[in-house]
PDB file of N, CA and C in Angstrom:
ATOM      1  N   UNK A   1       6.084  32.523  41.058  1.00  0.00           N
ATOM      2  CA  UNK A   1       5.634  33.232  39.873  1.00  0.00           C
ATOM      3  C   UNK A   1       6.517  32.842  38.689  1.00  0.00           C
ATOM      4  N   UNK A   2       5.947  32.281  37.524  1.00  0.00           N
ATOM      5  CA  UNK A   2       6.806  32.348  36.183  1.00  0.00           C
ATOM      6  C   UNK A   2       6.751  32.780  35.212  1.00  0.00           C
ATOM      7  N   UNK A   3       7.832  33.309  34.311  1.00  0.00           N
ATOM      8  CA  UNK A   3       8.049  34.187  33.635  1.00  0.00           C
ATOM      9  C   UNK A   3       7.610  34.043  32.639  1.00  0.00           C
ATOM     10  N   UNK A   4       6.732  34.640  31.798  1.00  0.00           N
ATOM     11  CA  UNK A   4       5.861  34.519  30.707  1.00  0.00           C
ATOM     12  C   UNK A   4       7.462  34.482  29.741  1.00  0.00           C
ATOM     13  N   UNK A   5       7.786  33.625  28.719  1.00  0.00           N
ATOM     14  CA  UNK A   5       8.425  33.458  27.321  1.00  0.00           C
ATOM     15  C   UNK A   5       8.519  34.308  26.414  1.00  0.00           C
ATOM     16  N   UNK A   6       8.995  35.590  26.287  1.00  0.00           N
ATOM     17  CA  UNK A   6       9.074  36.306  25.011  1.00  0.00           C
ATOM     18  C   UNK A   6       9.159  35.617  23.615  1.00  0.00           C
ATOM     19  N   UNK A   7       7.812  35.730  22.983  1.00  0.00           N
ATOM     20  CA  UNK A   7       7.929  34.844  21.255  1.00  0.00           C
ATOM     21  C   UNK A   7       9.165  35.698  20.686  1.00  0.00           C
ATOM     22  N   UNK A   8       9.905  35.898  20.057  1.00  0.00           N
ATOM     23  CA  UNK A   8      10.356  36.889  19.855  1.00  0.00           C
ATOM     24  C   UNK A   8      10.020  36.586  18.001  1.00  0.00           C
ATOM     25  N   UNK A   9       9.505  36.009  17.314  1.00  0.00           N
ATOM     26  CA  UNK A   9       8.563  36.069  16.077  1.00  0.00           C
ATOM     27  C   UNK A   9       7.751  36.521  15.855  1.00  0.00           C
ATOM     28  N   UNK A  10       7.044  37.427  16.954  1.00  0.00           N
ATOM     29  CA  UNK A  10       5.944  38.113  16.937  1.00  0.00           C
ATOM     30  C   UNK A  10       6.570  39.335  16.616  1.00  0.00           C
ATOM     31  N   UNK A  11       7.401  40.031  17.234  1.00  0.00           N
ATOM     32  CA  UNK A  11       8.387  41.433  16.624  1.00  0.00           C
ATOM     33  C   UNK A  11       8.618  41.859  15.707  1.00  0.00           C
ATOM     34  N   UNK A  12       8.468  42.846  15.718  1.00  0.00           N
ATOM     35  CA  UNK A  12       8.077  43.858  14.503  1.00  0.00           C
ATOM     36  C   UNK A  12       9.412  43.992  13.795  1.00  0.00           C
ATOM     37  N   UNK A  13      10.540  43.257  14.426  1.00  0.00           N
ATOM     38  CA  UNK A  13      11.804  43.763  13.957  1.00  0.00           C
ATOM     39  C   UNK A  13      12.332  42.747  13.070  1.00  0.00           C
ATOM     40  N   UNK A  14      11.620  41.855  13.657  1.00  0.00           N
ATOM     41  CA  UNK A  14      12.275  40.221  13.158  1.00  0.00           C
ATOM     42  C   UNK A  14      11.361  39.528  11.412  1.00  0.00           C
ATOM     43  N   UNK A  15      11.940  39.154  10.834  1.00  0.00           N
ATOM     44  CA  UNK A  15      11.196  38.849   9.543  1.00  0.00           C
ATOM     45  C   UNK A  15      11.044  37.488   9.531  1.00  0.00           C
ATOM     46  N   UNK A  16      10.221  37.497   8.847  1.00  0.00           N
ATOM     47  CA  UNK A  16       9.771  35.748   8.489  1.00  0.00           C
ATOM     48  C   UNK A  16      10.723  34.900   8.062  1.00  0.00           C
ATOM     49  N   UNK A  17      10.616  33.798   9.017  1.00  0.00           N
ATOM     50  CA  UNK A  17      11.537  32.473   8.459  1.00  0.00           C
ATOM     51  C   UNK A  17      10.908  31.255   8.365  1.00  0.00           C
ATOM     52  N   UNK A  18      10.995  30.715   7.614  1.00  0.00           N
ATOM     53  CA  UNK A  18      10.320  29.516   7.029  1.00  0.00           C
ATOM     54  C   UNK A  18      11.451  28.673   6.646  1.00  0.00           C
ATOM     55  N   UNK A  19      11.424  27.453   6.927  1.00  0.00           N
ATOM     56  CA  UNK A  19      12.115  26.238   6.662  1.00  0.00           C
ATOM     57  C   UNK A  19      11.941  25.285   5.052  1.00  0.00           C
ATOM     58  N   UNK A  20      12.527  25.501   3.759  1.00  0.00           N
ATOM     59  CA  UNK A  20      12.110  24.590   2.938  1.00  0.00           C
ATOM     60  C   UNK A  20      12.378  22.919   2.994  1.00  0.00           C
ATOM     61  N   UNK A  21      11.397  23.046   2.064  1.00  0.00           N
ATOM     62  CA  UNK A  21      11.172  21.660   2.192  1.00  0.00           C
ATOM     63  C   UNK A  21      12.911  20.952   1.331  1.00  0.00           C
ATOM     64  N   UNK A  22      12.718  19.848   1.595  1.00  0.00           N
ATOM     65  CA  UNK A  22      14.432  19.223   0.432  1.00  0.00           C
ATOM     66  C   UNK A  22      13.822  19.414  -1.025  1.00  0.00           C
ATOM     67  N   UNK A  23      12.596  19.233  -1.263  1.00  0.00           N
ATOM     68  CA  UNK A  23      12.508  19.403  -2.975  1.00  0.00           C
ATOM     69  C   UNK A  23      12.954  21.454  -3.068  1.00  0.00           C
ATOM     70  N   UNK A  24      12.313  22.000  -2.090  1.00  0.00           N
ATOM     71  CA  UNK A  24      12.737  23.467  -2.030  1.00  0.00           C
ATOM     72  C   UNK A  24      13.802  23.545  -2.362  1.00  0.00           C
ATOM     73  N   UNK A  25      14.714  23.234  -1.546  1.00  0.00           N
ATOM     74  CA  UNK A  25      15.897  23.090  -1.042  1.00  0.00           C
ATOM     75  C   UNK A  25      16.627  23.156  -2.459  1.00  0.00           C
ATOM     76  N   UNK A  26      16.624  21.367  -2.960  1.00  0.00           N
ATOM     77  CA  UNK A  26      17.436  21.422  -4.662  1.00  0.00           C
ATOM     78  C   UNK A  26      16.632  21.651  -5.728  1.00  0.00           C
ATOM     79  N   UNK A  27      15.630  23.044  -5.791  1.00  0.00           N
ATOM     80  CA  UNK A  27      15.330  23.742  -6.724  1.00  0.00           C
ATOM     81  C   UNK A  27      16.128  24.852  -6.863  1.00  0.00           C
ATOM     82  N   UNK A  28      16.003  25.914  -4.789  1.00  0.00           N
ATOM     83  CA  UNK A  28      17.139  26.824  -4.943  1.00  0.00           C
ATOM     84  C   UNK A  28      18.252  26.878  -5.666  1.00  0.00           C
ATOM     85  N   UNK A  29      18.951  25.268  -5.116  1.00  0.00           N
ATOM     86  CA  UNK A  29      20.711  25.116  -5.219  1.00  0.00           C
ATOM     87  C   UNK A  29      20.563  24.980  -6.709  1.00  0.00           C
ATOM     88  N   UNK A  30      19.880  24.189  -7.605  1.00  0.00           N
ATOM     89  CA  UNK A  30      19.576  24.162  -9.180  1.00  0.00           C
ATOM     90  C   UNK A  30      19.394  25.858  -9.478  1.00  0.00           C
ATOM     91  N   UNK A  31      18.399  26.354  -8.872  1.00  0.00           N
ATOM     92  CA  UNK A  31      18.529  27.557 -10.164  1.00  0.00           C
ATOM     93  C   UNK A  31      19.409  28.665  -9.661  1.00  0.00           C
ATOM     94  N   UNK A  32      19.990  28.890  -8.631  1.00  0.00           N
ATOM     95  CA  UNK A  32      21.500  29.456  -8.339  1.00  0.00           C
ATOM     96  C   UNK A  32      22.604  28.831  -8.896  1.00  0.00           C
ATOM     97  N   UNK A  33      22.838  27.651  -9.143  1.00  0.00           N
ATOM     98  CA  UNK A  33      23.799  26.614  -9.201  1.00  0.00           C
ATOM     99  C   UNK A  33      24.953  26.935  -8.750  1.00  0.00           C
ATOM    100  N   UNK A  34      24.748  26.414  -6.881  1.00  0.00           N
ATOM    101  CA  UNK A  34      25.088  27.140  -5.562  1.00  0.00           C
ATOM    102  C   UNK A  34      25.482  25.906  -5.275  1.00  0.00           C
ATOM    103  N   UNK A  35      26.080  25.651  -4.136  1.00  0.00           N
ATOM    104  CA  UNK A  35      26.639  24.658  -2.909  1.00  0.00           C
ATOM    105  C   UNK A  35      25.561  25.271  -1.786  1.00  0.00           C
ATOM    106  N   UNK A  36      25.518  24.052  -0.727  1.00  0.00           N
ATOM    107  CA  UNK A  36      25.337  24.199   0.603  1.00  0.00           C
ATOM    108  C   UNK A  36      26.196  25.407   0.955  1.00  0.00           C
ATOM    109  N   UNK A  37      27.644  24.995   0.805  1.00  0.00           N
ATOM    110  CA  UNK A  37      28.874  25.948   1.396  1.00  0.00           C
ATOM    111  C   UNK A  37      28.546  27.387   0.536  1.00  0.00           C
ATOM    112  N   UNK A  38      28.416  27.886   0.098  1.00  0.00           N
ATOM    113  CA  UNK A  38      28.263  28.927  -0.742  1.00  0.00           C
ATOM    114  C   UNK A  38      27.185  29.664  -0.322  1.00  0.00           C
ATOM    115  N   UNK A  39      26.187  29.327   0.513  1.00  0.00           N
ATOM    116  CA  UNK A  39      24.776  29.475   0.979  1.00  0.00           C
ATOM    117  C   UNK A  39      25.635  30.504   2.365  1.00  0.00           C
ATOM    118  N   UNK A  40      24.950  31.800   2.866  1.00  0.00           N
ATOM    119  CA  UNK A  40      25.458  32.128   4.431  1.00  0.00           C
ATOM    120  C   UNK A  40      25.000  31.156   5.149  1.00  0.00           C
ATOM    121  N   UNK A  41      25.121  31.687   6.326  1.00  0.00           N
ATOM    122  CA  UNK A  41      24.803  30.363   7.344  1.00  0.00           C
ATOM    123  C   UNK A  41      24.070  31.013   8.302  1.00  0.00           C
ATOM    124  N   UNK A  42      23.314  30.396   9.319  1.00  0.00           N
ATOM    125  CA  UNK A  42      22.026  30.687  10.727  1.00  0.00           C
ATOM    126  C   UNK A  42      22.476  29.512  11.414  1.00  0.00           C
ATOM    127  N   UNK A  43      22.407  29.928  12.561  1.00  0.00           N
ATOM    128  CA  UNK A  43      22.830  28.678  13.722  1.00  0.00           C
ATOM    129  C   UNK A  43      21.837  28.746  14.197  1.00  0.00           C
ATOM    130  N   UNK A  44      21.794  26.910  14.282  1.00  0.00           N
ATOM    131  CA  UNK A  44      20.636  26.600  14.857  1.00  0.00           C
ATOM    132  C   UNK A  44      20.009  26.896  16.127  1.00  0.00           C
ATOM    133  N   UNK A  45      20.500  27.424  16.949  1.00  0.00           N
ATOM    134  CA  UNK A  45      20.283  28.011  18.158  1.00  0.00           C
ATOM    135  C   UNK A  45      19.773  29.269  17.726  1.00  0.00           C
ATOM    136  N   UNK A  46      19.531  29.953  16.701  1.00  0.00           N
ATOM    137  CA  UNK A  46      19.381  31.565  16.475  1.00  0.00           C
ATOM    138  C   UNK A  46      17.902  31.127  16.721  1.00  0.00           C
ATOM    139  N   UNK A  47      17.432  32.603  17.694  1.00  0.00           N
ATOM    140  CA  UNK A  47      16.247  32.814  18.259  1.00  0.00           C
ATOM    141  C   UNK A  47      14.962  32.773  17.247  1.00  0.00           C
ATOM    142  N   UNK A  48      15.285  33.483  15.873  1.00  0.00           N
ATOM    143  CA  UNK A  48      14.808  33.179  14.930  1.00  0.00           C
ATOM    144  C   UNK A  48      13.786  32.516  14.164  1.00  0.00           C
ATOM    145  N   UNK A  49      14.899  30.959  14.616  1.00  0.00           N
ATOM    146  CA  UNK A  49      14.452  29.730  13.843  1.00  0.00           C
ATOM    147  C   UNK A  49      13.700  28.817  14.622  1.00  0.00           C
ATOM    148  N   UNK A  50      14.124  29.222  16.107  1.00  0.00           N
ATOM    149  CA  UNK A  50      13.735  28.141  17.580  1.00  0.00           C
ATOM    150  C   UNK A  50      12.603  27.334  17.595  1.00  0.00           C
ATOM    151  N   UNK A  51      11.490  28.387  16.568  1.00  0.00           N
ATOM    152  CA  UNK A  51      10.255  27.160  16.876  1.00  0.00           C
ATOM    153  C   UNK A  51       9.927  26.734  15.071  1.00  0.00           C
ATOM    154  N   UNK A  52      11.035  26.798  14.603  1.00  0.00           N
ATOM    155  CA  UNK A  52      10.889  25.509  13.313  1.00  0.00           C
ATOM    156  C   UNK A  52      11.749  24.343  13.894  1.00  0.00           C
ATOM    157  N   UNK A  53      11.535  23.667  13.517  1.00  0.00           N
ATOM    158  CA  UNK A  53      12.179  21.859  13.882  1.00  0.00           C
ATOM    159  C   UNK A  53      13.050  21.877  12.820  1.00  0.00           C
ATOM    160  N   UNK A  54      14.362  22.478  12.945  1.00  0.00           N
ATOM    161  CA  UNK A  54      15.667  22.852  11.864  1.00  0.00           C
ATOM    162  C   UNK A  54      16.623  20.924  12.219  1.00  0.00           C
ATOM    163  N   UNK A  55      17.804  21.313  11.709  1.00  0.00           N
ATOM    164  CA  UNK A  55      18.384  20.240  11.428  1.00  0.00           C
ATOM    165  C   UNK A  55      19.500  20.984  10.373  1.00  0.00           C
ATOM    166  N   UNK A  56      21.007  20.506  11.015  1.00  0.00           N
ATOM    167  CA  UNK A  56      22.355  21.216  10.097  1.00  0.00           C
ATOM    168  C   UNK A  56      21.997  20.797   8.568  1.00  0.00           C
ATOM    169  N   UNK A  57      22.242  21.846   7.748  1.00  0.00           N
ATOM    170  CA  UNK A  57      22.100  21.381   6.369  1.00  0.00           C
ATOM    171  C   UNK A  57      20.729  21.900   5.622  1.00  0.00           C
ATOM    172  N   UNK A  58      19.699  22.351   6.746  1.00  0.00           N
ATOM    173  CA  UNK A  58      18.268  22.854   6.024  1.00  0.00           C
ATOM    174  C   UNK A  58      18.542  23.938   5.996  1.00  0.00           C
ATOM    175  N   UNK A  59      17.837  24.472   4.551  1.00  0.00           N
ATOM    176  CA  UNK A  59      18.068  25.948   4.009  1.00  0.00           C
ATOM    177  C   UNK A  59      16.735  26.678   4.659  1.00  0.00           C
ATOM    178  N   UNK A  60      16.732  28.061   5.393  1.00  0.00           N
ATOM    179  CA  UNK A  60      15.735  28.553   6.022  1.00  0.00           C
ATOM    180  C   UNK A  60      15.671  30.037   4.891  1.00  0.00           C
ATOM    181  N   UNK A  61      14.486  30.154   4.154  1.00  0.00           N
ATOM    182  CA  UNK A  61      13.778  31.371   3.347  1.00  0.00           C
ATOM    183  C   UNK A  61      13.349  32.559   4.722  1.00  0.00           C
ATOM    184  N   UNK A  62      14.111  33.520   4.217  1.00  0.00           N
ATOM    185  CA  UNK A  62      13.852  35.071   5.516  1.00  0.00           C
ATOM    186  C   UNK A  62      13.148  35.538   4.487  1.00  0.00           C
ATOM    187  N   UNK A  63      12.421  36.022   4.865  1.00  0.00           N
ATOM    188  CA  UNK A  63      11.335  37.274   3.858  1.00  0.00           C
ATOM    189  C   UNK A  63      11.228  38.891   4.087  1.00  0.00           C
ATOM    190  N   UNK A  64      12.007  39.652   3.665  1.00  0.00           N
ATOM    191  CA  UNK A  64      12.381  40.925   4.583  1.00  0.00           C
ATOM    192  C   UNK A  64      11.349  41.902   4.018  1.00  0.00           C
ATOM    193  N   UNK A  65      10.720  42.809   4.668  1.00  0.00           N
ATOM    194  CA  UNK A  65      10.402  43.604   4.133  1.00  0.00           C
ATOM    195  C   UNK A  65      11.224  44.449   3.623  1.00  0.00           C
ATOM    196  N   UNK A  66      10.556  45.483   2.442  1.00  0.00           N
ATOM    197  CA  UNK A  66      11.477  46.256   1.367  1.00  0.00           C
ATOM    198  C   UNK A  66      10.980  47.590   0.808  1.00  0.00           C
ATOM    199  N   UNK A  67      11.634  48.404   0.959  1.00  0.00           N
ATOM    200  CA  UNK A  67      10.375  49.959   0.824  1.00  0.00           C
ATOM    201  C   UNK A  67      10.515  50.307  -1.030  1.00  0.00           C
ATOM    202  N   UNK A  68      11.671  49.819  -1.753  1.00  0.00           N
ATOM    203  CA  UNK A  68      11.846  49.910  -2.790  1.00  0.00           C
ATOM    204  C   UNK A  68      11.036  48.418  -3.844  1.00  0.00           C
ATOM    205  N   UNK A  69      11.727  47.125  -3.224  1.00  0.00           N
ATOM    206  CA  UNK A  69      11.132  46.092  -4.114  1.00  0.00           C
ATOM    207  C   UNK A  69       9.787  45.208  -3.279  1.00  0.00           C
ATOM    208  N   UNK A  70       9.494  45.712  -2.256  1.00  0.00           N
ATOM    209  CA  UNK A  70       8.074  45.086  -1.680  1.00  0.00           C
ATOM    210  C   UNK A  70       8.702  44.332  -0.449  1.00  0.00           C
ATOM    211  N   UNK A  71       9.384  43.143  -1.052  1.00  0.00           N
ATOM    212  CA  UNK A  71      10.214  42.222  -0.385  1.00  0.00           C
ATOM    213  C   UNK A  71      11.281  41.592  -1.011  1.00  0.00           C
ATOM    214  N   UNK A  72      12.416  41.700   0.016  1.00  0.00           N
ATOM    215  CA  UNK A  72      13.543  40.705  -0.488  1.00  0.00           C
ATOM    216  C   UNK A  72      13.622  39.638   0.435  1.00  0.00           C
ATOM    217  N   UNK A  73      14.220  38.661  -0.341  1.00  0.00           N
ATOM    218  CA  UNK A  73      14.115  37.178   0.139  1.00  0.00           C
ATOM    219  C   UNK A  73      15.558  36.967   0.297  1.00  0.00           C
ATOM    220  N   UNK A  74      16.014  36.078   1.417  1.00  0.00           N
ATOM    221  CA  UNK A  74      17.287  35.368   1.107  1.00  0.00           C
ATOM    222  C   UNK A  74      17.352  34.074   1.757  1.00  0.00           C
ATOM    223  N   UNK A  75      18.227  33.505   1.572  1.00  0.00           N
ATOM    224  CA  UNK A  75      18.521  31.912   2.329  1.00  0.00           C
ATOM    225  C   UNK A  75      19.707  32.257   3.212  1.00  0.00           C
ATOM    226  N   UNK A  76      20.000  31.042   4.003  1.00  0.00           N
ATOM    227  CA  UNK A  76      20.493  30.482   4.892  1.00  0.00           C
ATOM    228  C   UNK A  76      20.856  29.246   4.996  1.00  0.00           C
ATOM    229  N   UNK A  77      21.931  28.516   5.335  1.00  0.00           N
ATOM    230  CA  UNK A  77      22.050  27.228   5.479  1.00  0.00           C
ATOM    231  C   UNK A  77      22.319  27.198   7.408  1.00  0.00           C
ATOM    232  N   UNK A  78      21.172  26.138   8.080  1.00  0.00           N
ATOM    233  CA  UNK A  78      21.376  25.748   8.548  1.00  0.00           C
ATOM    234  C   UNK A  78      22.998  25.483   9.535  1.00  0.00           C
ATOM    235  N   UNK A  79      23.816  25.508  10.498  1.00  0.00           N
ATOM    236  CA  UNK A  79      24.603  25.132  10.704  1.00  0.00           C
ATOM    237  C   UNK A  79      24.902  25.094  12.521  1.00  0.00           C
ATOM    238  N   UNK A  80      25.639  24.174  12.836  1.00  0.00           N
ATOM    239  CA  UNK A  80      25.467  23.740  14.416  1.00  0.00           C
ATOM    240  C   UNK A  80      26.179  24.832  15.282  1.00  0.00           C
ATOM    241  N   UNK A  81      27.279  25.218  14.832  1.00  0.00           N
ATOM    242  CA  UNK A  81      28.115  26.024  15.623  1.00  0.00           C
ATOM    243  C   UNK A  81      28.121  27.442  15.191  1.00  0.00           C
TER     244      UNK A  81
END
């Protein structure tokens, strides 16, 4: 018998993550006028991200829900460890 895979993106707890694209990417860092390093960080192993095709250095958009502003958004940089 094998064990059916918990999506865990389907959960009601977990918020949307989306991977930008590199033009995404140095629009963010332009209109923050941010660093990579300055960005928090998500490891690539986080359950999260597992079924985007990440890579150290890609900035991942979370989309949270928000009972005051609708939704807040934040980034992430990518990172191995």
């Amino acid at each position: 018998m094998t064990k059916k895979k918990f999506d865990v993106t389907k959960h009601s707890l977990v918020p949307k993550h989306l991977k930008l694209s590199d033009k995404e990417k140095k629009e963010i860092l332009d209109l923050y006028r941010i660093s990579l390093k300055e960005l928090p960080k998500i490891r690539k192993k986080d359950s999260g991200i597992a079924h985007l095709e990440v890579k150290e250095g890609d900035v991942i958009k979370i989309i949270r829900p928000s009972a005051t502003a609708g939704e807040s958004i934040f980034f992430r940089v990518v990172v191995s460890a």
